[in-house]
Protein backbone atom coordinates (compact mmCIF):
# COMPACT_ATOMS: atom_id res chain seq x y z
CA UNK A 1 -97.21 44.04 232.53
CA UNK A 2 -95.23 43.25 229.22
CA UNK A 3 -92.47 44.90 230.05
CA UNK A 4 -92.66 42.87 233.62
CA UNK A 5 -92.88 39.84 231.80
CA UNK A 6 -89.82 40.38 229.57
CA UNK A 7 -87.28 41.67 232.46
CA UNK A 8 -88.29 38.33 234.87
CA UNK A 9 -86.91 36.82 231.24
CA UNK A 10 -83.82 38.60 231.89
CA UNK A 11 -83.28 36.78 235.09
CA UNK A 12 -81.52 33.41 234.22
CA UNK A 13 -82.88 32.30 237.94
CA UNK A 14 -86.24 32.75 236.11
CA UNK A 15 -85.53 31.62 232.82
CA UNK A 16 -84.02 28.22 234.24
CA UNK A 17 -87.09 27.16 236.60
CA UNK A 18 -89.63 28.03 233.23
CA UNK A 19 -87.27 25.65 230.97
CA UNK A 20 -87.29 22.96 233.80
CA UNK A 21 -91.20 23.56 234.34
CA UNK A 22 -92.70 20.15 233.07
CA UNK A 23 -89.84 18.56 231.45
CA UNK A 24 -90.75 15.78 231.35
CA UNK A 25 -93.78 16.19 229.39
CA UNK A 26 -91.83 19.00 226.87
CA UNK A 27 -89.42 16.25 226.20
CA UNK A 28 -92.14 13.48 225.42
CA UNK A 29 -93.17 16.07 222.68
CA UNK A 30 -90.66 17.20 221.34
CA UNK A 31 -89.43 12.86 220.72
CA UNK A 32 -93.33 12.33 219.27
CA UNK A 33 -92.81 15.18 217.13
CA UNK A 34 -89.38 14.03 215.86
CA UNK A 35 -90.72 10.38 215.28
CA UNK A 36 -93.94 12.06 212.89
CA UNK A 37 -91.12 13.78 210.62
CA UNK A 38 -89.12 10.75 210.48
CA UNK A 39 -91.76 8.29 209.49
CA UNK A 40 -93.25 11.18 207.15
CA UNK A 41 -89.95 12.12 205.13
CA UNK A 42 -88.87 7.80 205.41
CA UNK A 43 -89.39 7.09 201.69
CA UNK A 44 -88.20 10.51 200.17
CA UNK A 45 -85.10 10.02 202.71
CA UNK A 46 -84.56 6.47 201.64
CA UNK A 47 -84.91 7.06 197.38
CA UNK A 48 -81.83 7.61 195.60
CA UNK A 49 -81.49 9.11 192.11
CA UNK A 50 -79.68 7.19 188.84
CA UNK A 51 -79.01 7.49 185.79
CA UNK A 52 -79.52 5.20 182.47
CA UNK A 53 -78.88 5.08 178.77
CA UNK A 54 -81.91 4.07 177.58
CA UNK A 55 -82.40 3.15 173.71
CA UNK A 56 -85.20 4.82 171.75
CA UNK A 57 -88.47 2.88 170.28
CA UNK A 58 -89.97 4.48 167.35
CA UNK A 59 -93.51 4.37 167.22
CA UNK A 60 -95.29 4.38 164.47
CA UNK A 61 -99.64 3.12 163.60
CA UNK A 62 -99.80 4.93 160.23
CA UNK A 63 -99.44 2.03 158.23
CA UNK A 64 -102.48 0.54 160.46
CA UNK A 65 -104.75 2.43 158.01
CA UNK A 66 -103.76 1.08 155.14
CA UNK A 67 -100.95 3.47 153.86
CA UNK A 68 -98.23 1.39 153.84
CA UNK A 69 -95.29 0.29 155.63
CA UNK A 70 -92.86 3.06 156.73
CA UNK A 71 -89.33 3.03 158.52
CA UNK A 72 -87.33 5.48 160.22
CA UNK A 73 -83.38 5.61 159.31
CA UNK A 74 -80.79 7.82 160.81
CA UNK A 75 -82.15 8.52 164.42
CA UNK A 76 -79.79 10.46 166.37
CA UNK A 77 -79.35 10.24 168.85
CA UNK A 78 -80.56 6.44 169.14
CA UNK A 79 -80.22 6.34 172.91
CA UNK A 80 -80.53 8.92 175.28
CA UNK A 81 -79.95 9.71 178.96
CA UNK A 82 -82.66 9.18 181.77
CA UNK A 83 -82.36 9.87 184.78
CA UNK A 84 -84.99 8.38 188.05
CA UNK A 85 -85.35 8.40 191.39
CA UNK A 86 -85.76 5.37 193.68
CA UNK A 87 -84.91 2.98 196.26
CA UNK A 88 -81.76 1.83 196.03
CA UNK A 89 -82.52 -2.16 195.40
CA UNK A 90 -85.32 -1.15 193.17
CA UNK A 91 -82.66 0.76 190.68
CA UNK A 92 -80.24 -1.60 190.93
CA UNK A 93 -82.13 -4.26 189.50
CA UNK A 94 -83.00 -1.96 186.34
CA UNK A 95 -81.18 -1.85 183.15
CA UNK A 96 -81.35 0.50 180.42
CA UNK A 97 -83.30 -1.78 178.39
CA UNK A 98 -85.70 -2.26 180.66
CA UNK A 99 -87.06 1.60 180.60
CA UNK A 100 -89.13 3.06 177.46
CA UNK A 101 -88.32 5.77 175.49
CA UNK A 102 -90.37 6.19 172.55
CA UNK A 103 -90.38 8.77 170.10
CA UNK A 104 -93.67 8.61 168.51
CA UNK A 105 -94.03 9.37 164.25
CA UNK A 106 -97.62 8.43 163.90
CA UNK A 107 -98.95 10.53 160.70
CA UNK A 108 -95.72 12.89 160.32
CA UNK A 109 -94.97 13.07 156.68
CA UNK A 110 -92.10 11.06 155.14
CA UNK A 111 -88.85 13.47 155.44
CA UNK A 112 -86.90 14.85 158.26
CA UNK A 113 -88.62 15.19 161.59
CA UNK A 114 -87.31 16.44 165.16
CA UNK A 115 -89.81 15.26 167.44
CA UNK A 116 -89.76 14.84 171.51
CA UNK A 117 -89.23 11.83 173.72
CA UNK A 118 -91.85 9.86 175.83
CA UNK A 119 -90.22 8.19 178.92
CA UNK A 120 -92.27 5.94 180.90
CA UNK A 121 -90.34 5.21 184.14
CA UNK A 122 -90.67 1.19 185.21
CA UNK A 123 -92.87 1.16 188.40
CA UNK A 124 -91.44 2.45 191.98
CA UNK A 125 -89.28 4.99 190.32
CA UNK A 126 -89.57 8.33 189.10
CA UNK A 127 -88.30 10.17 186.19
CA UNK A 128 -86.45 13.25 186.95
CA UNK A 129 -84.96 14.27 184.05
CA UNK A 130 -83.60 12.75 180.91
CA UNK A 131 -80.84 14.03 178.06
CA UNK A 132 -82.11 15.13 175.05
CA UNK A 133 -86.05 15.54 175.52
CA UNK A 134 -86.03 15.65 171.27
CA UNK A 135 -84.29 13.41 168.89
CA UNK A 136 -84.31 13.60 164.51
CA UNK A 137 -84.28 11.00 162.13
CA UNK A 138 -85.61 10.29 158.61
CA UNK A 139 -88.98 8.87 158.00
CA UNK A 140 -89.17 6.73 154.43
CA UNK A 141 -91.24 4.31 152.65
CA UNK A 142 -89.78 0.93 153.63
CA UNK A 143 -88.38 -0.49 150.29
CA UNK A 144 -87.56 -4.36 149.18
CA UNK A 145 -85.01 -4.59 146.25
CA UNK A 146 -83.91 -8.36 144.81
CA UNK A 147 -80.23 -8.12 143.80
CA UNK A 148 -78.01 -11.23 142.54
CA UNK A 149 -75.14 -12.06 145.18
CA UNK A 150 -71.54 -11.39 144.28
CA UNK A 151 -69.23 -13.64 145.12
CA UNK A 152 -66.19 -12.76 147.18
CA UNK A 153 -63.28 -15.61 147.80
CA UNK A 154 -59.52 -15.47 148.58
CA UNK A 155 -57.13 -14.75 145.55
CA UNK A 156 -56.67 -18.26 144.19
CA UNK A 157 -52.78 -19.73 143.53
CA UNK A 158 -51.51 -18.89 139.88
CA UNK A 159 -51.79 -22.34 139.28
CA UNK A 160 -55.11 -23.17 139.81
CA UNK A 161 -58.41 -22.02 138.72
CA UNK A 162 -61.22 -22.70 140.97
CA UNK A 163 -64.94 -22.72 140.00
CA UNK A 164 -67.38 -21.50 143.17
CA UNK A 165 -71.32 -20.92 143.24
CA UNK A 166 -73.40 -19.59 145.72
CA UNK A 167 -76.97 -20.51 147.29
CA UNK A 168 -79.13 -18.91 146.49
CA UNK A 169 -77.61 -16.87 144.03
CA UNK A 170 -80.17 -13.88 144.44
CA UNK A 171 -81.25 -12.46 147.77
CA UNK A 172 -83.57 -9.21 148.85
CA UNK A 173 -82.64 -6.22 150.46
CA UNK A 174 -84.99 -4.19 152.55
CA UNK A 175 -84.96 -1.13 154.51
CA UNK A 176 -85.63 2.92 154.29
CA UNK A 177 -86.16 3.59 150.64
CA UNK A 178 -83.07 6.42 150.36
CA UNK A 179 -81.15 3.65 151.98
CA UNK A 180 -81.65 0.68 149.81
CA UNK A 181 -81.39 2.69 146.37
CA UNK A 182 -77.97 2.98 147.31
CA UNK A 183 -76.94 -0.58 147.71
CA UNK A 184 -75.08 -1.38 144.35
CA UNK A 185 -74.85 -5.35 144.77
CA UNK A 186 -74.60 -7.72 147.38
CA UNK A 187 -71.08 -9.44 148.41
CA UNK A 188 -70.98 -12.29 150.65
CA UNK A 189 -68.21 -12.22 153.50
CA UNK A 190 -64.81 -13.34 151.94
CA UNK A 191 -63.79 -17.22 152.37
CA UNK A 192 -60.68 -19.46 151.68
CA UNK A 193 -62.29 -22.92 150.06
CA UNK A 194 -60.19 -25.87 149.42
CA UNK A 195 -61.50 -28.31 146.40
CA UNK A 196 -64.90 -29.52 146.76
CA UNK A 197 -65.76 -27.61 150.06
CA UNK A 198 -68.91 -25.27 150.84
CA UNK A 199 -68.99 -22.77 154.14
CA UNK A 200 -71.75 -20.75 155.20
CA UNK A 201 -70.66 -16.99 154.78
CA UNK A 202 -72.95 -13.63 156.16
CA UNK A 203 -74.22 -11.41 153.40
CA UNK A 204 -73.43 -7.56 153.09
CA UNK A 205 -74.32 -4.93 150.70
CA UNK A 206 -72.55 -2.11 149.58
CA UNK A 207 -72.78 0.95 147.37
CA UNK A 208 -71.34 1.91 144.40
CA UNK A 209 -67.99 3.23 146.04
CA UNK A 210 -67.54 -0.15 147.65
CA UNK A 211 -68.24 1.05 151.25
CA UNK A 212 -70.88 -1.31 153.41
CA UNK A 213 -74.49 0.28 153.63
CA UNK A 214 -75.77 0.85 157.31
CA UNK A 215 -79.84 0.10 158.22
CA UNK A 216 -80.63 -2.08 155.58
CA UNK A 217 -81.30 -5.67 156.08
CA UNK A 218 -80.77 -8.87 153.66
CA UNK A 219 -83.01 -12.26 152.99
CA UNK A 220 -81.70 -14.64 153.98
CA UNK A 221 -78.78 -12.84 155.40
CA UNK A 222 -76.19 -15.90 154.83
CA UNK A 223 -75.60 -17.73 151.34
CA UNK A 224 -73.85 -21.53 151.21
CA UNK A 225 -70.27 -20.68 148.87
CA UNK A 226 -69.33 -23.87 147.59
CA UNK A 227 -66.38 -24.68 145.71
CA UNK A 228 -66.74 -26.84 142.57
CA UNK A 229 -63.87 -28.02 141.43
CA UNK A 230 -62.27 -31.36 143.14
CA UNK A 231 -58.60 -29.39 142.32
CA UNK A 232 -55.97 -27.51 140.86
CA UNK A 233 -55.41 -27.04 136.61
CA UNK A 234 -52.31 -26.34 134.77
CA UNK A 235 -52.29 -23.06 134.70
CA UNK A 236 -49.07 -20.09 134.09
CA UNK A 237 -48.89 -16.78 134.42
CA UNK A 238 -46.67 -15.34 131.31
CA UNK A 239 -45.80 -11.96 130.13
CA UNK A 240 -47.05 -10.45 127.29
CA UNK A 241 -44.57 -8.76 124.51
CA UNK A 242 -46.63 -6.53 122.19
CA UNK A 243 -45.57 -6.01 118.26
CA UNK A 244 -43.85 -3.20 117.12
CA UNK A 245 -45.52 0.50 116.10
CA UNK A 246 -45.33 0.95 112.43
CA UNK A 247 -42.93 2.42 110.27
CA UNK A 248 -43.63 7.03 111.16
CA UNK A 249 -44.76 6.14 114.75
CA UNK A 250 -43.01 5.65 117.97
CA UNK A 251 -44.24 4.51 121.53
CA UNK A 252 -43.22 6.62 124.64
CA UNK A 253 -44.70 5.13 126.87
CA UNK A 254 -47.02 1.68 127.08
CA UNK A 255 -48.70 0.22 130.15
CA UNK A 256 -50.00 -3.71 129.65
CA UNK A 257 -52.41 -4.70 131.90
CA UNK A 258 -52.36 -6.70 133.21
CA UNK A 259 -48.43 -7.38 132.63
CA UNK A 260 -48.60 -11.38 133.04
CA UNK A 261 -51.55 -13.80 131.69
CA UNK A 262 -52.62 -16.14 133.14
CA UNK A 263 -52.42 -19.07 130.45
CA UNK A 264 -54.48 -22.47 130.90
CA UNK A 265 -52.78 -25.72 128.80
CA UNK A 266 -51.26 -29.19 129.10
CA UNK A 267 -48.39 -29.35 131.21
CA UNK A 268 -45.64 -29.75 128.39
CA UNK A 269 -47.01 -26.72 126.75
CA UNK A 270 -46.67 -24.65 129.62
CA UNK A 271 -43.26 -25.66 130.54
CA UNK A 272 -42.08 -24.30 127.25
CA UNK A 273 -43.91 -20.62 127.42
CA UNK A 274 -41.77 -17.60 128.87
CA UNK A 275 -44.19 -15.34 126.85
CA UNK A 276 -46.95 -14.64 124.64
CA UNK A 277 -47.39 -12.13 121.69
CA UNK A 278 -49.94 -9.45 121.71
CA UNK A 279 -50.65 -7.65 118.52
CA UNK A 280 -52.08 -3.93 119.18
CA UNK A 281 -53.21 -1.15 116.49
CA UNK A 282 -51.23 1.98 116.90
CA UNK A 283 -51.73 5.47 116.35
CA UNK A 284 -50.87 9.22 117.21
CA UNK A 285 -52.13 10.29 120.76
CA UNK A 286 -52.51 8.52 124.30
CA UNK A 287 -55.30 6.16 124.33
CA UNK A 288 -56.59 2.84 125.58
CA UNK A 289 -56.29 0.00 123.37
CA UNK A 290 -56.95 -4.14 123.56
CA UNK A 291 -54.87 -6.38 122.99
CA UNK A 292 -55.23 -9.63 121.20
CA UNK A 293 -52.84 -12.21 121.70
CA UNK A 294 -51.41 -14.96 119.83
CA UNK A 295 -51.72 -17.76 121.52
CA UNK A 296 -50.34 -21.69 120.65
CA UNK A 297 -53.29 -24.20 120.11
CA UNK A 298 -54.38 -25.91 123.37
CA UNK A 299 -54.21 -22.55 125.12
CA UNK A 300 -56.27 -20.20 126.72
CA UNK A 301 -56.36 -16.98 128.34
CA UNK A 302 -57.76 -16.36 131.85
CA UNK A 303 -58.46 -12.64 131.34
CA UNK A 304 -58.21 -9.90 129.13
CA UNK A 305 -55.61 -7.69 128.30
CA UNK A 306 -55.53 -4.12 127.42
CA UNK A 307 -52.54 -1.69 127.17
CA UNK A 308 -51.94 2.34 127.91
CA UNK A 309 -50.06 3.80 125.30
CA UNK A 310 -48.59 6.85 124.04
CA UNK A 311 -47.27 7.01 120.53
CA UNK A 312 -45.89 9.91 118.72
CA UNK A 313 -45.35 10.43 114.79
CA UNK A 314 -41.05 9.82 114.68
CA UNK A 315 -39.46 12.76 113.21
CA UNK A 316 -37.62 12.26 109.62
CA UNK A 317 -34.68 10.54 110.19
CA UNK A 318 -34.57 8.93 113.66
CA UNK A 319 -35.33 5.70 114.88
CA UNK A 320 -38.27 4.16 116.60
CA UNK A 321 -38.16 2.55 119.88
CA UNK A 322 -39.72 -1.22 120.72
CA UNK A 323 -42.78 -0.73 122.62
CA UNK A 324 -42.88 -1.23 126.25
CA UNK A 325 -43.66 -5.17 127.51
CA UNK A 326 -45.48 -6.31 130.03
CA UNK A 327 -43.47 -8.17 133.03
CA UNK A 328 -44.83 -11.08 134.84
C-alpha cells in the first residue's frame, strides 16, 4: 500500500491535482501563519543595536559609617564602551551621559583596586555588551592642604617696578591624599596689569618640578591680582664690574649673575651710571660667591647678585688677568 502510495507520487498528473486539492484554504493558512511570525518577531525585527562611550561613576558609602571621606584618583579607563539594543528613535535620543556605569568601591581598602563595571541600560534598551567589563584606579583618603598663592605676572619693563597683591593671598587644596602632597605651591594664571588695575585670574597648583598637578581641586579656584602702584619708577639696568683677584691668584673664568642690575634712583643719578662696582672675596678653586656692590647714595638694588668663578694660584712670574664683568 506504501509503496502504491509513493509511485501515484511519481505521477506529476497526481501530484498536481493533490497540490491544487483545497487551495484555497492551504493558501489562507499558510498567509495566517506568515502574519503570527511577523507580528511575533515585530519588535526583535524593528530594534537596532548602538554603541556609546559612557563615563564611569564611582561609588562609594564607606564614609557613611563614619570612617571618613575617601576619593578615587587615576581611574583608567574613565569611560568605557557600551553597547545596547533598541528601537531606533529610542537610541537616538540617548547620549552617553545619559547611561550609568558605576564601578562600585564600597569597603575596598585604600590602595590599588581593579574592580568590574555595573551598567544599567536607560529603559527600552538592552545592554549587549560593553568594553572593558573592569577598570583600576587608586583609592585614598581625601586630603585638604592650605597653601599661600604665588603670584605670577608678565615680566615688567626695565624701567618700572610694579607692586601687585593677591585676594586672598592663601587658598586650600583638596583631593586624593598622594595627589595633594605633591602640590608644591599654588600659582595663579599669568596676567599683564597696567597701573592701578585688578583682573580676576584661575588658580593652579603645581609640584615641585613646576609641572601642573591633575585631580586636585582649589578654594576658591580664582584670586583678584591687583596692581598697586598708580606707575612707572626710575629705574636702570647697569652692569656690574667686579674688583680685581689679589696679588698670587688669577680668574679663568667668572660668571655674574645676573650680568646687569637693575638700579632704582632719581633720574639725574641714573643718567650718569654705565656701571656699578662689585667687590667679591677670591680664592683657589671654582665656587659660588656673592657679590656686594658699591653703590652711590640714593641708590638701590632690585636683586641680588652672585658670581661663578674659577681662580687659580698665578705661577711665579706671570701676570694676572682682570676678572670677567658682567654685561648688561
Amino acid at each position: 500500500m506504501r509503496g502504491g502510495q509513493l509511485g501515484r507520487w511519481a505521477d506529476p498528473r497526481y501530484a498536481w491535482r493533490r497540490v491544487l486539492h483545497n487551495l484555497p484554504a492551504k493558501l489562507l493558512a499558510l498567509a495566517v501563519a506568515v502574519t503570527l511570525w511577523l507580528v511575533a518577531t515585530a519588535d526583535r525585527r524593528a530594534n537596532v543595536e548602538q554603541g556609546y562611550d559612557v563615563p564611569v561613576t564611582v561609588s562609594d558609602t564607606t564614609g557613611e559609617r563614619g570612617t571618613g571621606t575617601r576619593v578615587v584618583s587615576g581611574l583608567s579607563p574613565s569611560t568605557i564602551r557600551v553597547f545596547l539594543s533598541g528601537r531606533p528613535e529610542r537610541l537616538r535620543e540617548l547620549r552617553g551621559e545619559n547611561i550609568e556605569a558605576i564601578v562600585d568601591v564600597t569597603d575596598v581598602p585604600e590602595g590599588s583596586f581593579n574592580r568590574p563595571v555595573r551598567v544599567r541600560p536607560p529603559s527600552g534598551t538592552t545592554l549587549i555588551r560593553q568594553t572593558p567589563e573592569r577598570v583600576q584606579g587608586f583609592l585614598d583618603t581625601q586630603l585638604t592642604r592650605t597653601l599661600p598663592v604665588t603670584l605670577s605676572v608678565a615680566t615688567p619693563p626695565e624701567d618700572s617696578l610694579p607692586r601687585y597683591a593677591a585676594t586672598p593671598a592663601t587658598a586650600a587644596v583638596s583631593g586624593p591624599g598622594r595627589v595633594v602632597a605633591t602640590v608644591a605651591r599654588l600659582v595663579n594664571s599669568p596676567v599683564t596689569l597696567g597701573p592701578g588695575e585688578e583682573r580676576e585670574a584661575s588658580l593652579i597648583a603645581l609640584d615641585a618640578g613646576g609641572q601642573a598637578v591633575e585631580g586636585v581641586t582649589t578654594r576658591p579656584d580664582t584670586v583678584t591680582v591687583r596692581r598697586l602702584d598708580t606707575g612707572e619708577v626710575p629705574v636702570k639696568a647697569v652692569r656690574v664690574v667686579l674688583n680685581d683677584p689679589p696679588a698670587g691668584l688669577r680668574v679663568t673664568s667668572a660668571s655674574v649673575q645676573p650680568g646687569s642690575v637693575r638700579l632704582v634712583a632719581a633720574p639725574d643719578l641714573l643718567a650718569r651710571l654705565r656701571e656699578v662696582q662689585g667687590t667679591v672675596s677670591y680664592r683657589e678653586g671654582t665656587y659660588t660667591a656673592p657679590v656686594t656692590l658699591r653703590l652711590p647714595a640714593g641708590a638701590q638694588a632690585l636683586e641680588p647678585v652672585s658670581v661663578r668663578l674659577t681662580v687659580e694660584r698665578r705661577a711665579a712670574g706671570t701676570a694676572g688677568g682682570k676678572p670677567t664683568t658682567g654685561s648688561p
